[in-house]
C-alpha atoms as a PDB file:
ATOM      1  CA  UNK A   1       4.550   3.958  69.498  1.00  0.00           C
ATOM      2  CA  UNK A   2       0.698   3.617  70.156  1.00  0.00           C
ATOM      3  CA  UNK A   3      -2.367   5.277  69.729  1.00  0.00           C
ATOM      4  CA  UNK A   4      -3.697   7.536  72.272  1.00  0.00           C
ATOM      5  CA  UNK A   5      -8.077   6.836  72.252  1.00  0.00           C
ATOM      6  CA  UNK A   6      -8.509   8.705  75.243  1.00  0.00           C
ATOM      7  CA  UNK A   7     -11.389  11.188  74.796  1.00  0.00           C
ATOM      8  CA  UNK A   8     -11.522  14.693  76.708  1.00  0.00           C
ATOM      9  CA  UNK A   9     -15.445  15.042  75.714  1.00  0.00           C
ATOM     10  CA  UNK A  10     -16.017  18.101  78.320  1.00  0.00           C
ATOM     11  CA  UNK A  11     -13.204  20.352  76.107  1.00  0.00           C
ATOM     12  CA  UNK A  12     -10.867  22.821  77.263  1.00  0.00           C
ATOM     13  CA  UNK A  13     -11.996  26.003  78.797  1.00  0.00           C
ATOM     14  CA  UNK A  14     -10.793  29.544  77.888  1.00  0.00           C
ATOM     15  CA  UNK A  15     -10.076  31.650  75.034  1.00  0.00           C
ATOM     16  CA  UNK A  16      -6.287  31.241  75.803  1.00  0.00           C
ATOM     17  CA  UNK A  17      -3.915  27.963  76.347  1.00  0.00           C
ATOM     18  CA  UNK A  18      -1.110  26.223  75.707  1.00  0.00           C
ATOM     19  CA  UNK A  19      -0.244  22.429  75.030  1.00  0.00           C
ATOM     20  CA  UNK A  20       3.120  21.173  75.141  1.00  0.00           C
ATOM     21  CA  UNK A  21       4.043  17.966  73.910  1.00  0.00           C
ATOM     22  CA  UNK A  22       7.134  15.600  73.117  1.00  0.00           C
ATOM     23  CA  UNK A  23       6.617  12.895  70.344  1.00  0.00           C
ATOM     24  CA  UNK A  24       8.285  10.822  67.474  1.00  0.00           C
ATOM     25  CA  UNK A  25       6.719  10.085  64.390  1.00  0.00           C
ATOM     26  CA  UNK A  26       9.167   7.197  63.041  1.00  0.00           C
ATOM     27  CA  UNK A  27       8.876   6.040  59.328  1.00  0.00           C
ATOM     28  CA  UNK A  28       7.261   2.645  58.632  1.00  0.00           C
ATOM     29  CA  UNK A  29       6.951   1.264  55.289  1.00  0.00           C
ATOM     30  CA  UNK A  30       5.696  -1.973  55.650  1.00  0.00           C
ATOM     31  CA  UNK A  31       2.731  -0.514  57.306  1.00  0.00           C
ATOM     32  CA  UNK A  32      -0.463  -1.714  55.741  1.00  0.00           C
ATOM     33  CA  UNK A  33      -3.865  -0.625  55.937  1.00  0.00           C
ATOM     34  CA  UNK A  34      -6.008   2.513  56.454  1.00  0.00           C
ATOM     35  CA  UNK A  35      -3.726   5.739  56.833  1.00  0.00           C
ATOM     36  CA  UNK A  36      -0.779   2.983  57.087  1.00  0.00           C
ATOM     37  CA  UNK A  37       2.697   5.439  57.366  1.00  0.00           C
ATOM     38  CA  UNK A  38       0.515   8.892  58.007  1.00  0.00           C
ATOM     39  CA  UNK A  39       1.031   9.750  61.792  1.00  0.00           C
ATOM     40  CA  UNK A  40      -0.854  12.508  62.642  1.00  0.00           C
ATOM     41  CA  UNK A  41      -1.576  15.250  66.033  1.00  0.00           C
ATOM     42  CA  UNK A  42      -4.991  16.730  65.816  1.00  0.00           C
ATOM     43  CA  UNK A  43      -7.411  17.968  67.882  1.00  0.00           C
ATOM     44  CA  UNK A  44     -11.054  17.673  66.946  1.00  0.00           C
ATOM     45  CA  UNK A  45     -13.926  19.371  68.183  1.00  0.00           C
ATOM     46  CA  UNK A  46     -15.739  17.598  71.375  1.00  0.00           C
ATOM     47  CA  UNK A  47     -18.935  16.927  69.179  1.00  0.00           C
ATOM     48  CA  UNK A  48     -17.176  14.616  66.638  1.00  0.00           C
ATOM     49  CA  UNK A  49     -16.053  12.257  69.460  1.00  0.00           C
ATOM     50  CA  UNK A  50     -19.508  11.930  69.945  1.00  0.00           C
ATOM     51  CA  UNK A  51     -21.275  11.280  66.472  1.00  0.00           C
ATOM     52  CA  UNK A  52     -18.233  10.890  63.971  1.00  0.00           C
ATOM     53  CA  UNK A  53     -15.509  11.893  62.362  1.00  0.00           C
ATOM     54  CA  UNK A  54     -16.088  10.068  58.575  1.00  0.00           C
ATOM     55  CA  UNK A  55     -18.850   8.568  56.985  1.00  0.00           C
ATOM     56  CA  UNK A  56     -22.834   9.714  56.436  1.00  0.00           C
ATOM     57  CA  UNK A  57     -22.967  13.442  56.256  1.00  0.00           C
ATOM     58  CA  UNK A  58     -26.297  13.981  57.900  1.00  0.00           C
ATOM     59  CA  UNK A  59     -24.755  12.161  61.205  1.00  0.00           C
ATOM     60  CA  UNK A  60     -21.533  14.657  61.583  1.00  0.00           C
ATOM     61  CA  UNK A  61     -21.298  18.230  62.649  1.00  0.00           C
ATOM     62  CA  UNK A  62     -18.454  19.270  60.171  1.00  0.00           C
ATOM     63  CA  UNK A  63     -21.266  20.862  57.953  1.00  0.00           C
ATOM     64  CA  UNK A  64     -22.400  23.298  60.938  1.00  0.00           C
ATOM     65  CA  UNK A  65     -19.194  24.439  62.254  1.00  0.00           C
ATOM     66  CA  UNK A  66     -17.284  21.251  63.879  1.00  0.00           C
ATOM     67  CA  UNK A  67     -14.103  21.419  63.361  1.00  0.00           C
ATOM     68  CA  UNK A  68     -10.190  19.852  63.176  1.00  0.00           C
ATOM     69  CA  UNK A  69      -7.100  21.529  63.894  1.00  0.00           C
ATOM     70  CA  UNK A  70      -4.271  19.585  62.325  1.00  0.00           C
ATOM     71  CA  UNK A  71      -0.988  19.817  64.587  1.00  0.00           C
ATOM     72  CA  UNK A  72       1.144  17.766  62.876  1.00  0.00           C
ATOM     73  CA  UNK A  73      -0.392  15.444  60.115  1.00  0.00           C
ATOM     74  CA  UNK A  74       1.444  13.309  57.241  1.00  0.00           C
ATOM     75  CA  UNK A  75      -0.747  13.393  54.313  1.00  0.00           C
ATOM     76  CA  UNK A  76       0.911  10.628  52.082  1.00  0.00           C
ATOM     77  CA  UNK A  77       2.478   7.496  53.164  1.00  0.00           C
ATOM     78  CA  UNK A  78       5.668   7.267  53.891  1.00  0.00           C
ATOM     79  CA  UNK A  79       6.374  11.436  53.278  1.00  0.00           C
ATOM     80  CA  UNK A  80       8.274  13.705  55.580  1.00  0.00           C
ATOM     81  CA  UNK A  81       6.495  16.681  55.645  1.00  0.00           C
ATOM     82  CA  UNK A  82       3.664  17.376  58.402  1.00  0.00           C
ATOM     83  CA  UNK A  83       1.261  19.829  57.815  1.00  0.00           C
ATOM     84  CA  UNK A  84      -0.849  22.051  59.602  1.00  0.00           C
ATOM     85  CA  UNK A  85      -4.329  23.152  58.819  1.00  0.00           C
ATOM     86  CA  UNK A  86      -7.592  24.336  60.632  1.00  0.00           C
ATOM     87  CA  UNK A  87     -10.649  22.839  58.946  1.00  0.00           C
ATOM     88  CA  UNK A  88     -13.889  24.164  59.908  1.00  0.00           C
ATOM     89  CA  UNK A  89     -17.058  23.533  58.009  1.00  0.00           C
ATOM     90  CA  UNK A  90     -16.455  23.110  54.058  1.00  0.00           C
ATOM     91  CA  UNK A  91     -16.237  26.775  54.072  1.00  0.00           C
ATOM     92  CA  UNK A  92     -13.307  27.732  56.521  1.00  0.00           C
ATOM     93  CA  UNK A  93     -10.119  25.371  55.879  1.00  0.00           C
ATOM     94  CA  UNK A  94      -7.284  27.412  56.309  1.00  0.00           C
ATOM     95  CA  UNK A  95      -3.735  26.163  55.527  1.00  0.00           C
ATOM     96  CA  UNK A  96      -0.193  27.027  53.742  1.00  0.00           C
ATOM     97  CA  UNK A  97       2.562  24.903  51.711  1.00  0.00           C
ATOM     98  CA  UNK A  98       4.520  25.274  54.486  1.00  0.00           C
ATOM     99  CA  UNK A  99       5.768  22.659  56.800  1.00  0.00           C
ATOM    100  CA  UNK A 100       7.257  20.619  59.630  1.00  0.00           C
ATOM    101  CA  UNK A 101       9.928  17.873  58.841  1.00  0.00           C
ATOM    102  CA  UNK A 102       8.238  14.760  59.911  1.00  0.00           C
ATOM    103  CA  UNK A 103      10.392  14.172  63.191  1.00  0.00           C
ATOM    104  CA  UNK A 104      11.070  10.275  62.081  1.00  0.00           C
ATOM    105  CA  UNK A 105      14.916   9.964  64.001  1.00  0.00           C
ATOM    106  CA  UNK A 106      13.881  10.873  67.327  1.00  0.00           C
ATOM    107  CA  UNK A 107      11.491  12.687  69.791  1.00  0.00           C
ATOM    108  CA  UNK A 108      10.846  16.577  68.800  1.00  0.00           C
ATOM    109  CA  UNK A 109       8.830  19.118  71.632  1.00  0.00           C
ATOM    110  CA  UNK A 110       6.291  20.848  70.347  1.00  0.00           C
ATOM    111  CA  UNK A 111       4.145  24.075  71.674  1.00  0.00           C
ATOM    112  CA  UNK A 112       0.805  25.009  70.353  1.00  0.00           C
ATOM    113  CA  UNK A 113      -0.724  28.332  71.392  1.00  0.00           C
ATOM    114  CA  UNK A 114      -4.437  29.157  71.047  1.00  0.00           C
ATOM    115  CA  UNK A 115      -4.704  32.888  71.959  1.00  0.00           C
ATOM    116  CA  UNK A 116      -7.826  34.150  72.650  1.00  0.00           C
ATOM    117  CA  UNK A 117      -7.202  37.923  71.982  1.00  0.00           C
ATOM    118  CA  UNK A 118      -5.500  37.858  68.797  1.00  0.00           C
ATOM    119  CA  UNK A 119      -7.798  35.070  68.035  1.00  0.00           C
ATOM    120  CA  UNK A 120      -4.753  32.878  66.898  1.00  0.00           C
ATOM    121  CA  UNK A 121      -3.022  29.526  66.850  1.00  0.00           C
ATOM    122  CA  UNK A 122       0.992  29.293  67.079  1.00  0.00           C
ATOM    123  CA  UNK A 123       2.823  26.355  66.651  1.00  0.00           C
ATOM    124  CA  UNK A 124       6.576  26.213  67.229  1.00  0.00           C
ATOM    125  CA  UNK A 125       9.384  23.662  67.804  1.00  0.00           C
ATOM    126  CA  UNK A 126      10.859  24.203  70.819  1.00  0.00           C
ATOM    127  CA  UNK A 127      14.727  23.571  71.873  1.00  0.00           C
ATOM    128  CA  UNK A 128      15.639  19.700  72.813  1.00  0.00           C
ATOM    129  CA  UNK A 129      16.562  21.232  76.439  1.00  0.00           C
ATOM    130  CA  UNK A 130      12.862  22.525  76.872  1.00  0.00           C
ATOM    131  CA  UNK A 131      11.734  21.722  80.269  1.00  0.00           C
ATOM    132  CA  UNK A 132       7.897  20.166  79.806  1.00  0.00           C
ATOM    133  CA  UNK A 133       6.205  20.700  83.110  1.00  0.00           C
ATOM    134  CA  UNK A 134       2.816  20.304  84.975  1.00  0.00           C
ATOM    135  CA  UNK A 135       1.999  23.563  84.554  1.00  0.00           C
ATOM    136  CA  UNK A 136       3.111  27.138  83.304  1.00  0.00           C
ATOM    137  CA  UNK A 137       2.319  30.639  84.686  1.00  0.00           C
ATOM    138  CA  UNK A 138       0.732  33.370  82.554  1.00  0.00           C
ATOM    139  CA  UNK A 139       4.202  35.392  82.416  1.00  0.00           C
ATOM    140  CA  UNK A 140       5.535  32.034  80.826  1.00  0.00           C
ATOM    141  CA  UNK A 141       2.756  31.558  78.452  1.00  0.00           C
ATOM    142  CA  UNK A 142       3.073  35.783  77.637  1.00  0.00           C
ATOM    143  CA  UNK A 143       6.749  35.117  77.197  1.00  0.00           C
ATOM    144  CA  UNK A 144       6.025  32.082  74.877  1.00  0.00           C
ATOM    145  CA  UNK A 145       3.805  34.147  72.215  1.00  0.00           C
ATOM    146  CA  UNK A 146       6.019  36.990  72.215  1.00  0.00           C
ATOM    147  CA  UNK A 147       9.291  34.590  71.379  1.00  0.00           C
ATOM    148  CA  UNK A 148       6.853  32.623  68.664  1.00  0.00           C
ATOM    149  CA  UNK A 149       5.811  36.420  67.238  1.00  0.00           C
ATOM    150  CA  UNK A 150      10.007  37.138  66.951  1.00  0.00           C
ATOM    151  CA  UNK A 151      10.910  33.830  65.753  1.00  0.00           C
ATOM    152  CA  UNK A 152      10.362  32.922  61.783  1.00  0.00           C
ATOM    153  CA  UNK A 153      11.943  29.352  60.718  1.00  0.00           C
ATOM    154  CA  UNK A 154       9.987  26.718  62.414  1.00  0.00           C
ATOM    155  CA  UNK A 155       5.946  28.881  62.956  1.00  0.00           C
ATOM    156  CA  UNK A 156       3.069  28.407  61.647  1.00  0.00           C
ATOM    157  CA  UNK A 157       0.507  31.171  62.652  1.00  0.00           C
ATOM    158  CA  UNK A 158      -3.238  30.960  61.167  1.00  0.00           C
ATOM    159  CA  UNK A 159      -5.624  33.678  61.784  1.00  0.00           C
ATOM    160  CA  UNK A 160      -8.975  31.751  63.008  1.00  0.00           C
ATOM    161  CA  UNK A 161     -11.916  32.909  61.370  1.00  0.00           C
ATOM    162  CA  UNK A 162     -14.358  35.320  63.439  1.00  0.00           C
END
C-alpha cells in the first residue's frame, strides 16, 4: 500500500462525474507517527494543493470557501469505520453518524457521483464483479444514480450547499 502525491492542479470539469475506484485499507497497529492507522480517500479543492492544507490560517483558502470532500476517511487509529463528510469553509461541514466498514480484509470498489443537477454527491459500494473501465457512457452514469437513488444499505447522499 502507498501513498498516491500525484496532484491534478487544473481540476475536473463539469457539474456532473463519476470516479470509480478499487482499494484496501488494511489495519496496522504498529504504525507510528502522524495519522499512523487512519487511511483516508479525499479530494481537496485545487487551491489547497497550492498553498496548504494545515497550518497558518491567513495562508489557506478553507476560510473563503476551499473545501474537502471526505470519501472514505478513518478518524481514530486503528477503528473500522470510514466516514464521509463535505467540509467547506467553517460554516458548511456537512456529515452523518453513518458509515462504511473500513475495508481492512481485502480490496472493496467504490463509486462516487457528483451530480450537477440535483447538486449532489453519492457514494456507493459496488458488487466485487463490477467491471472498472476507461470510461463510461452517460446512459451508464444515468443508470448508476438511479440504482444509488433505489438502493439504501451501503449510500451516503449529502445535499451540497447552494
Amino acid at each position: 500500500m502507498g501513498i498516491n502525491t500525484l496532484l491534478r492542479s487544473d481540476g475536473f470539469k463539469g457539474g456532473s462525474k463519476v470516479f470509480l475506484m478499487e482499494f484496501s485499507m488494511p489495519n496496522d497497529p504498529g504504525a507510528s507517527g502522524m495519522n499512523a492507522d487512519m487511511p483516508a480517500i479525499w479530494i481537496l479543492n485545487a487551491q489547497i494543493g497550492r498553498t496548504l492544507q494545515y497550518g497558518k490560517g491567513d495562508c489557506s483558502c478553507w476560510q473563503t470557501g476551499c473545501g474537502e470532500f471526505d470519501i472514505f476517511e478513518v478518524l481514530d487509529p486503528g477503528d473500522f469505520r470510514c466516514k464521509s463528510s463535505l467540509q467547506i469553509g467553517s460554516s458548511h461541514a456537512k456529515g452523518d453518524s453513518n458509515y462504511f466498514q473500513r475495508p481492512t480484509g481485502g480490496c472493496i470498489k467504490v463509486a462516487v457521483l457528483f451530480d450537477g443537477p440535483s447538486n449532489s454527491i453519492s457514494i456507493q459500494i459496488l458488487d466485487s464483479s463490477t467491471v472498472i473501465s476507461g470510461s463510461l457512457t452517460n446512459a451508464q452514469v444515468t443508470g448508476m444514480w438511479k440504482q444509488f437513488a433505489q438502493d439504501s444499505p451501503d449510500i451516503s447522499i449529502c445535499q451540497m450547499p447552494s
